[in-house]
PDB file of N, CA and C in Angstrom:
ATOM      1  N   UNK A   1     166.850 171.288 126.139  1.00  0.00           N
ATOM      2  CA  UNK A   1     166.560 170.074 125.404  1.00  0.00           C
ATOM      3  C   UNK A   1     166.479 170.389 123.913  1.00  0.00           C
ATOM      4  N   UNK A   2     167.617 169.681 122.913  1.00  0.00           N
ATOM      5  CA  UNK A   2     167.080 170.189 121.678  1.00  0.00           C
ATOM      6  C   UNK A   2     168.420 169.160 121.284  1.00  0.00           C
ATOM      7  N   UNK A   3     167.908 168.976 119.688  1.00  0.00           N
ATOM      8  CA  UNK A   3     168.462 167.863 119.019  1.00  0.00           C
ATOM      9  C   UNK A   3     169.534 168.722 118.352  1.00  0.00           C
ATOM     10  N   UNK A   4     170.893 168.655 118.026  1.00  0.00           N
ATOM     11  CA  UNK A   4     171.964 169.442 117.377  1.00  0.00           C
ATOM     12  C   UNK A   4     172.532 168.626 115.891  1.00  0.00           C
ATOM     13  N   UNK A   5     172.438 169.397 114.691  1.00  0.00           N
ATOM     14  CA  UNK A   5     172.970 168.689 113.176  1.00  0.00           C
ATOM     15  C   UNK A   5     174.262 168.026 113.568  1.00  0.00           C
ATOM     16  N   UNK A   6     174.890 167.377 113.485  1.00  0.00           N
ATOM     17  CA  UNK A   6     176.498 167.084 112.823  1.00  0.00           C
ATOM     18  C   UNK A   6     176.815 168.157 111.705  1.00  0.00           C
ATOM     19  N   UNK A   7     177.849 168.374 111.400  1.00  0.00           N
ATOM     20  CA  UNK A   7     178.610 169.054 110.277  1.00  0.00           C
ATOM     21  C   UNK A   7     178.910 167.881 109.302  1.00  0.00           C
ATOM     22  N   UNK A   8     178.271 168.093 108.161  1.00  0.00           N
ATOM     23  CA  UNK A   8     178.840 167.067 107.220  1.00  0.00           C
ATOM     24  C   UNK A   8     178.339 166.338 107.084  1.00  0.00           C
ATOM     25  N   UNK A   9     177.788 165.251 107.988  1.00  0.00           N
ATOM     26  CA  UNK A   9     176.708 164.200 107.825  1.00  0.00           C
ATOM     27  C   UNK A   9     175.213 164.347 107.800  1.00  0.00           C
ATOM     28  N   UNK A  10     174.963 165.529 108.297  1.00  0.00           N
ATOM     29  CA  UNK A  10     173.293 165.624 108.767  1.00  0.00           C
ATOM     30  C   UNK A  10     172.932 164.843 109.224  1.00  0.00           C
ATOM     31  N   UNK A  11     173.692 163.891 110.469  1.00  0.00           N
ATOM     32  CA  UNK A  11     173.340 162.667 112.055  1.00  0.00           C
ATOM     33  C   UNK A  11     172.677 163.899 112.945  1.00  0.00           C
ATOM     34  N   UNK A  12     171.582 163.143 113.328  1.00  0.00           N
ATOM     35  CA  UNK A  12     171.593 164.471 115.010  1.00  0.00           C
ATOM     36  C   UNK A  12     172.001 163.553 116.097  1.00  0.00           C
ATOM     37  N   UNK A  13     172.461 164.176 116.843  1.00  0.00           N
ATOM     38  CA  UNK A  13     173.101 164.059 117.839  1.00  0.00           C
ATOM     39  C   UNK A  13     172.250 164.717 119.335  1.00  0.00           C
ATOM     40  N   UNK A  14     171.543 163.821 119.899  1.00  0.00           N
ATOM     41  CA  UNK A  14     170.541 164.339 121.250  1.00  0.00           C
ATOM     42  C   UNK A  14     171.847 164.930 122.394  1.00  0.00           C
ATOM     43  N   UNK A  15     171.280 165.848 122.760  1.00  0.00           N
ATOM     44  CA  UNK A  15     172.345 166.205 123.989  1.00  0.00           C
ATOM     45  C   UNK A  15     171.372 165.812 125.182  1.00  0.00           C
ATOM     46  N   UNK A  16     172.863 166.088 126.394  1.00  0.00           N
ATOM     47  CA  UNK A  16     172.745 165.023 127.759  1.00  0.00           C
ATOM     48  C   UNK A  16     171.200 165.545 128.387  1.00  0.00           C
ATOM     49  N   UNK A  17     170.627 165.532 128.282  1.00  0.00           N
ATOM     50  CA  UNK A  17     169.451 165.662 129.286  1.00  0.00           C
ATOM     51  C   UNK A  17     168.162 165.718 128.668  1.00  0.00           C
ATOM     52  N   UNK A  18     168.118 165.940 127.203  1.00  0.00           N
ATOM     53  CA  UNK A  18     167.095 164.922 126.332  1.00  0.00           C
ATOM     54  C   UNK A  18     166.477 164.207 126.548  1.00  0.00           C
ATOM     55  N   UNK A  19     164.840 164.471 126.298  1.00  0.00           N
ATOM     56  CA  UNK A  19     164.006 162.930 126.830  1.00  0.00           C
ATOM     57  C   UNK A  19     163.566 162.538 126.029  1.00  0.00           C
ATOM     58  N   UNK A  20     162.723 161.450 125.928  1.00  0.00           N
ATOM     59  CA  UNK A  20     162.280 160.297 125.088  1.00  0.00           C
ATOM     60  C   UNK A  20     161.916 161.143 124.101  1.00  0.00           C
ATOM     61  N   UNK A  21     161.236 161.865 124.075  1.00  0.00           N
ATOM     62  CA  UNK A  21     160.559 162.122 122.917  1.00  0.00           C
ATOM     63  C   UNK A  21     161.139 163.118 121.763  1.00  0.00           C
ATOM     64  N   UNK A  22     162.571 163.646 122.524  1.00  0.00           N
ATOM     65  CA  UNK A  22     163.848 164.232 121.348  1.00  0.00           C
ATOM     66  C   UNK A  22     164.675 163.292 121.088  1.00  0.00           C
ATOM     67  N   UNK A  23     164.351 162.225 121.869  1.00  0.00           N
ATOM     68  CA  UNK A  23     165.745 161.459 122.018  1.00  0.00           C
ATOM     69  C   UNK A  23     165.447 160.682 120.665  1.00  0.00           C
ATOM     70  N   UNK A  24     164.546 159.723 120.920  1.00  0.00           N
ATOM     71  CA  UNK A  24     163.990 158.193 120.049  1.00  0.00           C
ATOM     72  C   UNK A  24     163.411 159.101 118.608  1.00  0.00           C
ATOM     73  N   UNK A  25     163.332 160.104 118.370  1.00  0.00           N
ATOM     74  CA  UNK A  25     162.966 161.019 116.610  1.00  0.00           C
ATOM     75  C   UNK A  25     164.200 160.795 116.463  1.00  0.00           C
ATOM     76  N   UNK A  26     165.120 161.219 117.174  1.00  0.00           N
ATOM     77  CA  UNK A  26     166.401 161.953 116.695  1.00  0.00           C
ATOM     78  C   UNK A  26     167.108 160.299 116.201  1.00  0.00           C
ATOM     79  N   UNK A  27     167.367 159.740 116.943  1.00  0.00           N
ATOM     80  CA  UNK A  27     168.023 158.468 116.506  1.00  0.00           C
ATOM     81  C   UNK A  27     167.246 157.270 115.661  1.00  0.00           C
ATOM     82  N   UNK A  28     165.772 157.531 115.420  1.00  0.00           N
ATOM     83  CA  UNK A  28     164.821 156.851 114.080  1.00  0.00           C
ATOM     84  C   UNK A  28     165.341 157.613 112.681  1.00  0.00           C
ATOM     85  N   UNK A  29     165.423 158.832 113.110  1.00  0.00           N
ATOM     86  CA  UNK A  29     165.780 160.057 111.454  1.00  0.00           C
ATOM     87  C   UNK A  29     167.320 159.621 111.581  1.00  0.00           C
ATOM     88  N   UNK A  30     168.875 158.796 112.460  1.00  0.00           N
ATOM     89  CA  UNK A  30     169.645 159.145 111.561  1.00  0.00           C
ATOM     90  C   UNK A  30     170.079 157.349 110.931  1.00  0.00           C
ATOM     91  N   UNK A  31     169.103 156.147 111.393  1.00  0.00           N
ATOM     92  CA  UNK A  31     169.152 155.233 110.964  1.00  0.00           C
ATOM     93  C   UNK A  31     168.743 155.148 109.564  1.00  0.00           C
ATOM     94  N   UNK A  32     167.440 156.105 108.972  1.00  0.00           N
ATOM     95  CA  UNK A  32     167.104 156.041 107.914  1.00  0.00           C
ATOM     96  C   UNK A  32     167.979 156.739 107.138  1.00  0.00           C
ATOM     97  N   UNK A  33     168.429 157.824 107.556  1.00  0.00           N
ATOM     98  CA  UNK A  33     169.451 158.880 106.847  1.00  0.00           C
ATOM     99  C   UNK A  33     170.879 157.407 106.522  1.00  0.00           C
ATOM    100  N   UNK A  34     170.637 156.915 107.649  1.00  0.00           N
ATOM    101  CA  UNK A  34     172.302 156.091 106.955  1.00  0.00           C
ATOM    102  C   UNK A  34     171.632 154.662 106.231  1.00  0.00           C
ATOM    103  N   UNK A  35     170.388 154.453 106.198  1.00  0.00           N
ATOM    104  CA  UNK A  35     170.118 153.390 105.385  1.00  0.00           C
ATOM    105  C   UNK A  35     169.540 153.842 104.302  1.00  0.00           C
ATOM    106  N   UNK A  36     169.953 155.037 103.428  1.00  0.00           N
ATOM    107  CA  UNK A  36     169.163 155.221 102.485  1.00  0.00           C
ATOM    108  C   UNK A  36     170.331 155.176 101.771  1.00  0.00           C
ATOM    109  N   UNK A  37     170.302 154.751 100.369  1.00  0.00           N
ATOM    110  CA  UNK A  37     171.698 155.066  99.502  1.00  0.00           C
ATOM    111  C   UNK A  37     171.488 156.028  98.732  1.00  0.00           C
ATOM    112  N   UNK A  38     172.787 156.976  98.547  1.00  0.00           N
ATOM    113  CA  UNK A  38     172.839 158.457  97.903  1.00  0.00           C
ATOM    114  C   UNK A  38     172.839 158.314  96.640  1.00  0.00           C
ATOM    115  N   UNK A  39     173.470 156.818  96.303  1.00  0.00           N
ATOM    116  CA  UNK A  39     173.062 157.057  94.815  1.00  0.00           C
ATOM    117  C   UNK A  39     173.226 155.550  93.926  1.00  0.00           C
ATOM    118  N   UNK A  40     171.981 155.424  93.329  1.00  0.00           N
ATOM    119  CA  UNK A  40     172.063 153.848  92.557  1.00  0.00           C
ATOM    120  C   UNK A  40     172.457 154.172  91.008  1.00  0.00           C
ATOM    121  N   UNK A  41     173.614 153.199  90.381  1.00  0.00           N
ATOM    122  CA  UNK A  41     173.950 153.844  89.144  1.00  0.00           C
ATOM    123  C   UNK A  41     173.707 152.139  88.742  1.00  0.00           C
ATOM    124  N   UNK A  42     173.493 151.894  87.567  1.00  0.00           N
ATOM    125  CA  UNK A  42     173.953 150.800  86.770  1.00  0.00           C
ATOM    126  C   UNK A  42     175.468 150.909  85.915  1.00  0.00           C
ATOM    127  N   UNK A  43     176.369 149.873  86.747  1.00  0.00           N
ATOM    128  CA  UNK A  43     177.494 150.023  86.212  1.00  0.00           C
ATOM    129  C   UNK A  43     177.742 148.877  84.933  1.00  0.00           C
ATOM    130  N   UNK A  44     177.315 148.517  84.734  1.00  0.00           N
ATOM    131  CA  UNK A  44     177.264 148.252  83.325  1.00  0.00           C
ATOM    132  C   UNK A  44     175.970 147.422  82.180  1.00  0.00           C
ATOM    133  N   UNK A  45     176.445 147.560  80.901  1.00  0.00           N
ATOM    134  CA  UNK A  45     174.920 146.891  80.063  1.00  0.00           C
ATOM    135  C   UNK A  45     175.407 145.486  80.237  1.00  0.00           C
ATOM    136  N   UNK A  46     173.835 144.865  79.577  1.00  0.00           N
ATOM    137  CA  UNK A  46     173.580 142.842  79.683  1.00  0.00           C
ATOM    138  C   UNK A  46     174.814 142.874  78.220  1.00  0.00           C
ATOM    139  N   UNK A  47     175.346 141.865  78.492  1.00  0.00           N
ATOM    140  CA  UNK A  47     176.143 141.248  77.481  1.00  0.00           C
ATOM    141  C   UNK A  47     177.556 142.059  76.970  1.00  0.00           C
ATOM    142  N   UNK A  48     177.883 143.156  77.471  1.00  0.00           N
ATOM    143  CA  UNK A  48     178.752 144.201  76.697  1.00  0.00           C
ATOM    144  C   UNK A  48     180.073 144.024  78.040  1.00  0.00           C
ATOM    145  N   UNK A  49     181.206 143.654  77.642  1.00  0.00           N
ATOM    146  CA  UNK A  49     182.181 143.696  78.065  1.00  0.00           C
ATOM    147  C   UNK A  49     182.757 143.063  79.052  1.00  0.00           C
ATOM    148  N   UNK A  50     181.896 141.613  78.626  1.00  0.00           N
ATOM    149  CA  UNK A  50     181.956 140.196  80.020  1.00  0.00           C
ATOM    150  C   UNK A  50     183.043 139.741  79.216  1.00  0.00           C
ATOM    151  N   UNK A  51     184.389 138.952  79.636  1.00  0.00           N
ATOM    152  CA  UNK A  51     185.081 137.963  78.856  1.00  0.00           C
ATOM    153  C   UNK A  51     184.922 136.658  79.305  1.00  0.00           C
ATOM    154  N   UNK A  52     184.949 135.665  78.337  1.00  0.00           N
ATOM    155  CA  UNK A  52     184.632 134.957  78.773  1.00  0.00           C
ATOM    156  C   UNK A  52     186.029 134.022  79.472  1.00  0.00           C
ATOM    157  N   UNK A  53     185.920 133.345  80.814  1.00  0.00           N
ATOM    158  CA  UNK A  53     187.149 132.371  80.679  1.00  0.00           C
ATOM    159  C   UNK A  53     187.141 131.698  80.550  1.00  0.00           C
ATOM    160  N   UNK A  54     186.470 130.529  79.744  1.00  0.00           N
ATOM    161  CA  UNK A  54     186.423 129.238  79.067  1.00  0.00           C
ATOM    162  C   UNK A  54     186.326 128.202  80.014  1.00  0.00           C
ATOM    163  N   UNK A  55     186.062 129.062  81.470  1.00  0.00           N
ATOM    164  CA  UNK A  55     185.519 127.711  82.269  1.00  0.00           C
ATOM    165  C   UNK A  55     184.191 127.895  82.766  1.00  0.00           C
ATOM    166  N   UNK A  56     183.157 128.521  82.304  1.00  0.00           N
ATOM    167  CA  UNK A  56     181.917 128.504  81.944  1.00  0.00           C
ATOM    168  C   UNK A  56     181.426 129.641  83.279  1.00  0.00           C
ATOM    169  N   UNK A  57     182.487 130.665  83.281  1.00  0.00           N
ATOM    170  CA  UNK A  57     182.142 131.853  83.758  1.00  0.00           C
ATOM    171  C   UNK A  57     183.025 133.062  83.290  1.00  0.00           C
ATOM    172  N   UNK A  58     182.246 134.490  83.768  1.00  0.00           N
ATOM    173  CA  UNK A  58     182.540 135.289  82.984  1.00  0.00           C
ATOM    174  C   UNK A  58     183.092 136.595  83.983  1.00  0.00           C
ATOM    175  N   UNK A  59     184.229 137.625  83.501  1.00  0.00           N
ATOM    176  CA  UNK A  59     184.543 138.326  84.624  1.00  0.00           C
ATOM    177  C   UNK A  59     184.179 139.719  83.716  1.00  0.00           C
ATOM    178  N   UNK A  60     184.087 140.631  84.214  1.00  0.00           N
ATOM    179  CA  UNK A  60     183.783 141.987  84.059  1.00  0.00           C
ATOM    180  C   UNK A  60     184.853 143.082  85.350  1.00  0.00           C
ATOM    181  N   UNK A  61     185.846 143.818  84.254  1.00  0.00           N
ATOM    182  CA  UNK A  61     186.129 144.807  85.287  1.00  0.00           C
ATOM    183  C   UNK A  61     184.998 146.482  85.335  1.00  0.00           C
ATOM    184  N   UNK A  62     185.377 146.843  86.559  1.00  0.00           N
ATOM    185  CA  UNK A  62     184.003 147.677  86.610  1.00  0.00           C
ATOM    186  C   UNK A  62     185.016 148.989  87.221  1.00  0.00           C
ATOM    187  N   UNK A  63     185.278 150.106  87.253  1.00  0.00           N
ATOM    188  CA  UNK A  63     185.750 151.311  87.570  1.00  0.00           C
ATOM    189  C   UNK A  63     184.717 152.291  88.158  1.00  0.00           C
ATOM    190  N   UNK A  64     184.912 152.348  89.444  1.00  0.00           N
ATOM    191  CA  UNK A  64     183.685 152.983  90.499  1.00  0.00           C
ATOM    192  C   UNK A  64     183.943 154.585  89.880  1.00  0.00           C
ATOM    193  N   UNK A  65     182.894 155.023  89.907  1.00  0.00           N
ATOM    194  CA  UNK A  65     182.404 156.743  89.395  1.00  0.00           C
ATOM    195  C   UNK A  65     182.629 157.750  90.663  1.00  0.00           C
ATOM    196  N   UNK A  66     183.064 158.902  90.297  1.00  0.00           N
ATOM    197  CA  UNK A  66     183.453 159.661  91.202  1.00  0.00           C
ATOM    198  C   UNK A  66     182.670 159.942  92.477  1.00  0.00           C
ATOM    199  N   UNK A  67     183.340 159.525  93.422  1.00  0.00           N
ATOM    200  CA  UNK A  67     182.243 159.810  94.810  1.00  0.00           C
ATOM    201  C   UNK A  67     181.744 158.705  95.678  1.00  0.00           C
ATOM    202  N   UNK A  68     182.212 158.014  94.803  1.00  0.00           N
ATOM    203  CA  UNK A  68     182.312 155.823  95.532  1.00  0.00           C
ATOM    204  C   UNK A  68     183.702 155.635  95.827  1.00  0.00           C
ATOM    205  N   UNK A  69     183.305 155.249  96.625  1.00  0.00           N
ATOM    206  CA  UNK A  69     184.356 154.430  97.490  1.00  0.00           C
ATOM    207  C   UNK A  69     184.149 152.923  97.643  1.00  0.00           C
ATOM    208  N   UNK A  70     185.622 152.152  97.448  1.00  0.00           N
ATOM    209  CA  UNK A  70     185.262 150.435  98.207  1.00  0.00           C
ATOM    210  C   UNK A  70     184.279 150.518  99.625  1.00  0.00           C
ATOM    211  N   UNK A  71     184.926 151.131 100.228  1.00  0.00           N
ATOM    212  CA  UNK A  71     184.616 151.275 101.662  1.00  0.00           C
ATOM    213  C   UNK A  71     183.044 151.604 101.877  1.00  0.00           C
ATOM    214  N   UNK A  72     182.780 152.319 100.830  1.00  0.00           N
ATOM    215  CA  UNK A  72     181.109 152.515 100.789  1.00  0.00           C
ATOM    216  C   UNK A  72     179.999 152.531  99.874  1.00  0.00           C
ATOM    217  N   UNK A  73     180.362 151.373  99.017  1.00  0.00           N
ATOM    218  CA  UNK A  73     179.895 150.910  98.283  1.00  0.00           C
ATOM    219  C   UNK A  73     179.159 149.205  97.738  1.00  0.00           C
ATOM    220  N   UNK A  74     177.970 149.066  97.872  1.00  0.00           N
ATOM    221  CA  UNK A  74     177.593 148.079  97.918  1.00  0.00           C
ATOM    222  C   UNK A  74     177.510 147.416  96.424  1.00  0.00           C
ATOM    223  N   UNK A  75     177.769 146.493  96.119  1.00  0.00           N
ATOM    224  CA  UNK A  75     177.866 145.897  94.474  1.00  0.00           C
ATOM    225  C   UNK A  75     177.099 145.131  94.431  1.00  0.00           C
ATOM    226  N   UNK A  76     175.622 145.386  93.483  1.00  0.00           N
ATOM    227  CA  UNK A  76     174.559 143.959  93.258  1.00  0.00           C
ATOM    228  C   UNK A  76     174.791 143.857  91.612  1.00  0.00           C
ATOM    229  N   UNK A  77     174.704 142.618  91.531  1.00  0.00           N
ATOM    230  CA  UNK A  77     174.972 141.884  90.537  1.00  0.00           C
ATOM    231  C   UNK A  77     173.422 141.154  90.440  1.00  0.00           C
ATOM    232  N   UNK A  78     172.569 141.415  88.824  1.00  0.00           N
ATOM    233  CA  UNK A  78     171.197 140.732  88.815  1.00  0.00           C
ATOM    234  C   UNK A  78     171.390 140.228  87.329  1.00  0.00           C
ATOM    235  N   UNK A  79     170.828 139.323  87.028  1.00  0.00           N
ATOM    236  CA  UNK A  79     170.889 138.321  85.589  1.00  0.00           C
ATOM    237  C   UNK A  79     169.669 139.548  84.576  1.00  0.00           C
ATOM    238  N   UNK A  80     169.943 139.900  83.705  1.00  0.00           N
ATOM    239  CA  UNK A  80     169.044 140.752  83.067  1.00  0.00           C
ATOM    240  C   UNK A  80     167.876 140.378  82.743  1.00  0.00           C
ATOM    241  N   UNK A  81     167.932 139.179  82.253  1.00  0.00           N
ATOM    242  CA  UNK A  81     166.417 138.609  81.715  1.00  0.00           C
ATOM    243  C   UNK A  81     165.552 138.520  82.315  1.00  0.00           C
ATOM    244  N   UNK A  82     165.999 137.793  83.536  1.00  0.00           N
ATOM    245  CA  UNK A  82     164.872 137.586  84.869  1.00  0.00           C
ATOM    246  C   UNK A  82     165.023 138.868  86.328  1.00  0.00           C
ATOM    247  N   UNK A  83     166.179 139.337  86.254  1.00  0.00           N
ATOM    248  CA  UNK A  83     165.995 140.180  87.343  1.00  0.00           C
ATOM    249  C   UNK A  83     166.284 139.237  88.812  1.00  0.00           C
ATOM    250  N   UNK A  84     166.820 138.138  88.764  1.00  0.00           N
ATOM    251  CA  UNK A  84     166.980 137.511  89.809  1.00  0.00           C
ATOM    252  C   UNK A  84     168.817 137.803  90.378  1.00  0.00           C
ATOM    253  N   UNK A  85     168.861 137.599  91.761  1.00  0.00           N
ATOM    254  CA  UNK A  85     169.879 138.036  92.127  1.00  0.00           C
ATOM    255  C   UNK A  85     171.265 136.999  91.636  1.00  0.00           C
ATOM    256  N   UNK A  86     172.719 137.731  92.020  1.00  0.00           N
ATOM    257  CA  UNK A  86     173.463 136.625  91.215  1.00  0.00           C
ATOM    258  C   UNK A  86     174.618 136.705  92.673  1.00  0.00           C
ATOM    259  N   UNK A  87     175.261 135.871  92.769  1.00  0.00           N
ATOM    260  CA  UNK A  87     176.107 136.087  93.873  1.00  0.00           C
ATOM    261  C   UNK A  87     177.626 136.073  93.091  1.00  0.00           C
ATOM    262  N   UNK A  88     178.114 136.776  92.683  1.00  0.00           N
ATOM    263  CA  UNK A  88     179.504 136.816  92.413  1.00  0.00           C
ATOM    264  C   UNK A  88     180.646 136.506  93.172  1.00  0.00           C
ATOM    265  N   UNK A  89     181.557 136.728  92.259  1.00  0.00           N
ATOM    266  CA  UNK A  89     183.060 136.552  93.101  1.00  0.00           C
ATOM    267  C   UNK A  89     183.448 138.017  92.732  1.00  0.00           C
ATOM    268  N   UNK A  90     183.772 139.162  93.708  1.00  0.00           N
ATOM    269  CA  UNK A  90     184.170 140.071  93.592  1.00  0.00           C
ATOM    270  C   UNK A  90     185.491 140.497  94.264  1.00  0.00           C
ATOM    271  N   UNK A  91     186.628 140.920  93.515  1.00  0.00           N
ATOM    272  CA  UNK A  91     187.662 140.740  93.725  1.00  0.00           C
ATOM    273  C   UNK A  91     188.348 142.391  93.194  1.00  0.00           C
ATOM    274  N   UNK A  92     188.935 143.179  94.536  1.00  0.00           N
ATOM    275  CA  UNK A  92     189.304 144.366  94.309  1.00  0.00           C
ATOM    276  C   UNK A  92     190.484 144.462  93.948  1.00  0.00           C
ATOM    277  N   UNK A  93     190.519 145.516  92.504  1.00  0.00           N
ATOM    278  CA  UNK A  93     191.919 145.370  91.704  1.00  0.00           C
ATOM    279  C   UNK A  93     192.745 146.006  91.963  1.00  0.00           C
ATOM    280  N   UNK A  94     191.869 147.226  92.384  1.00  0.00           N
ATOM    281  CA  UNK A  94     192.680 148.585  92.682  1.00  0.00           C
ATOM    282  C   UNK A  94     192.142 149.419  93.439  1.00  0.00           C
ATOM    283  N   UNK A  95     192.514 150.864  93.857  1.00  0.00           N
ATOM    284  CA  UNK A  95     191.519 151.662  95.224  1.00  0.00           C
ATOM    285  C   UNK A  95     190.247 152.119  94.683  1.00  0.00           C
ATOM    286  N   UNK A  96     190.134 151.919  92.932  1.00  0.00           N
ATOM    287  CA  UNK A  96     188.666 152.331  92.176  1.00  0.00           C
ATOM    288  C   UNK A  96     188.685 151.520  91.597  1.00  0.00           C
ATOM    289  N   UNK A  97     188.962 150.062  91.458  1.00  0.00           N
ATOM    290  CA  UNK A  97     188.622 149.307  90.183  1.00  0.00           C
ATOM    291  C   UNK A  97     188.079 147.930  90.887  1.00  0.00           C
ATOM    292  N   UNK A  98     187.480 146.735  90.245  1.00  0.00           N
ATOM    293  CA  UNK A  98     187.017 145.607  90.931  1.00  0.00           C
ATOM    294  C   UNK A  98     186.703 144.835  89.381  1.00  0.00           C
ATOM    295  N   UNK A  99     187.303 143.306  89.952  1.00  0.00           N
ATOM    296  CA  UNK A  99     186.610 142.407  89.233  1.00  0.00           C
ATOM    297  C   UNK A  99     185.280 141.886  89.907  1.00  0.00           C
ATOM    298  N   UNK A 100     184.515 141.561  88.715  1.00  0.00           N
ATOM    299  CA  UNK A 100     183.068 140.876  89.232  1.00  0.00           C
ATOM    300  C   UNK A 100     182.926 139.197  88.560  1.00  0.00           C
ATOM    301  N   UNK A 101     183.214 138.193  88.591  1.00  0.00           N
ATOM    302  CA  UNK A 101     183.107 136.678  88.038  1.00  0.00           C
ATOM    303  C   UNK A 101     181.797 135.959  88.336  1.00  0.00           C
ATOM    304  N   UNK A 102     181.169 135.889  87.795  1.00  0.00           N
ATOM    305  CA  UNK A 102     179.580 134.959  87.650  1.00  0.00           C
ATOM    306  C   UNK A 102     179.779 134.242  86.344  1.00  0.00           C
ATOM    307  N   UNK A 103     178.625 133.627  86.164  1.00  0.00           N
ATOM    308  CA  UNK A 103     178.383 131.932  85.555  1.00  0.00           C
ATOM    309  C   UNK A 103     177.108 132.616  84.773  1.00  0.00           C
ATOM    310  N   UNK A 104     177.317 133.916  84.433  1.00  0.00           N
ATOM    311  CA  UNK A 104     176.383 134.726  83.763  1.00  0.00           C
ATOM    312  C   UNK A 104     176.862 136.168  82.871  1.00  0.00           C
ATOM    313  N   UNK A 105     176.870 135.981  81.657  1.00  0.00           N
ATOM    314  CA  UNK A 105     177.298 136.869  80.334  1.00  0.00           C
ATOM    315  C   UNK A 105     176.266 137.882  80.477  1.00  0.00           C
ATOM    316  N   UNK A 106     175.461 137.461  80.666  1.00  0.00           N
ATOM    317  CA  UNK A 106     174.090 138.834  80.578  1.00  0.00           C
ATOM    318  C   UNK A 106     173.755 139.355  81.899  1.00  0.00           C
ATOM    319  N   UNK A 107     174.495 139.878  82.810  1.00  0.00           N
ATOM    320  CA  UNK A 107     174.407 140.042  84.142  1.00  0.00           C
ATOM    321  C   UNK A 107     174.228 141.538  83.950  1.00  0.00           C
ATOM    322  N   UNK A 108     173.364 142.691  84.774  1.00  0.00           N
ATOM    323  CA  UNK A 108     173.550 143.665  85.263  1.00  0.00           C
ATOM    324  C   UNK A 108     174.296 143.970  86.355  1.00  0.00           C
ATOM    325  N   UNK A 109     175.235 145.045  86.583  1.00  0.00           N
ATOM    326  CA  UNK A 109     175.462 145.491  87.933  1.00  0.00           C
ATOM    327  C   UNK A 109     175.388 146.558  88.102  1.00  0.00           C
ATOM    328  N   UNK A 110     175.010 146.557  89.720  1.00  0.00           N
ATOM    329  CA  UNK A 110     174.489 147.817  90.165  1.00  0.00           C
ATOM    330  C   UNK A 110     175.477 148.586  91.297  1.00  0.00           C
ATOM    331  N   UNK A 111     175.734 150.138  91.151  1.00  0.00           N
ATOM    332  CA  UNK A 111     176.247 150.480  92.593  1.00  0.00           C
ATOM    333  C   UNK A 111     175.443 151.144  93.305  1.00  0.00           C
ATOM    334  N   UNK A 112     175.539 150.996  94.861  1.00  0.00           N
ATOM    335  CA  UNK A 112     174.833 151.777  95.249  1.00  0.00           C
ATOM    336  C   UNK A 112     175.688 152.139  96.379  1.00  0.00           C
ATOM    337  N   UNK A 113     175.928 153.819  96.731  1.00  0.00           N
ATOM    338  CA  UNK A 113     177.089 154.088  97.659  1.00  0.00           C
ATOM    339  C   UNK A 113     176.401 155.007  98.663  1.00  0.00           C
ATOM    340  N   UNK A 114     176.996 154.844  99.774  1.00  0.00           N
ATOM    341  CA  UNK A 114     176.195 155.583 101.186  1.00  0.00           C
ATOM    342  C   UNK A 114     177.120 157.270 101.115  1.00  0.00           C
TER     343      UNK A 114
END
């Protein structure tokens, strides 16, 4: 009975005859391991490099930092002043690049990648 690493991920993996009490640690430690994010960056400042499109919203392209991926990368978008959340239109340009469109010039965004 004994819990075994993965290579690469640090998941454990219970083998066949494992009981409750290797089993249910082992699979609590790799839910948190995959719900924790490896890394929160602010991808860009309030007001600096929104254009505007003259229909009373604003787009920002954003170029993901080495080690993000689309695929594993979550994009929050928050209004700076208040810190309240913003729901964008996010629209992928390229295999590292993304537009972000809100109804907000002073927006923060955030990445955060697993």
């Amino acid at each position: 009975m004994a819990v075994q690493k993965t290579t690469g991920n640090e998941l454990l993996i219970p083998e066949s005859g494992d009981d409750a009490a290797t089993f249910i640690p082992a699979i609590k430690s790799n839910f948190e391991k995959l719900n924790e994010p490896k890394a929160a960056i602010p991808a860009s400042t309030p007001g600096t490099g929104w254009t505007d499109n003259g229909d009373d919203t604003h787009t920002k392209s954003i170029t993901l930092p080495a080690g993000f991926t689309m695929d594993t990368t979550l994009i929050q978008v928050r209004q700076s002043s208040s810190g309240d959340m913003i729901y964008p239109t996010i629209e992928k340009t390229s295999t590292t690049t993304f537009d972000v469109t809100n109804n907000a010039a002073e927006a923060l965004i955030f990445l955060y990648s697993k």
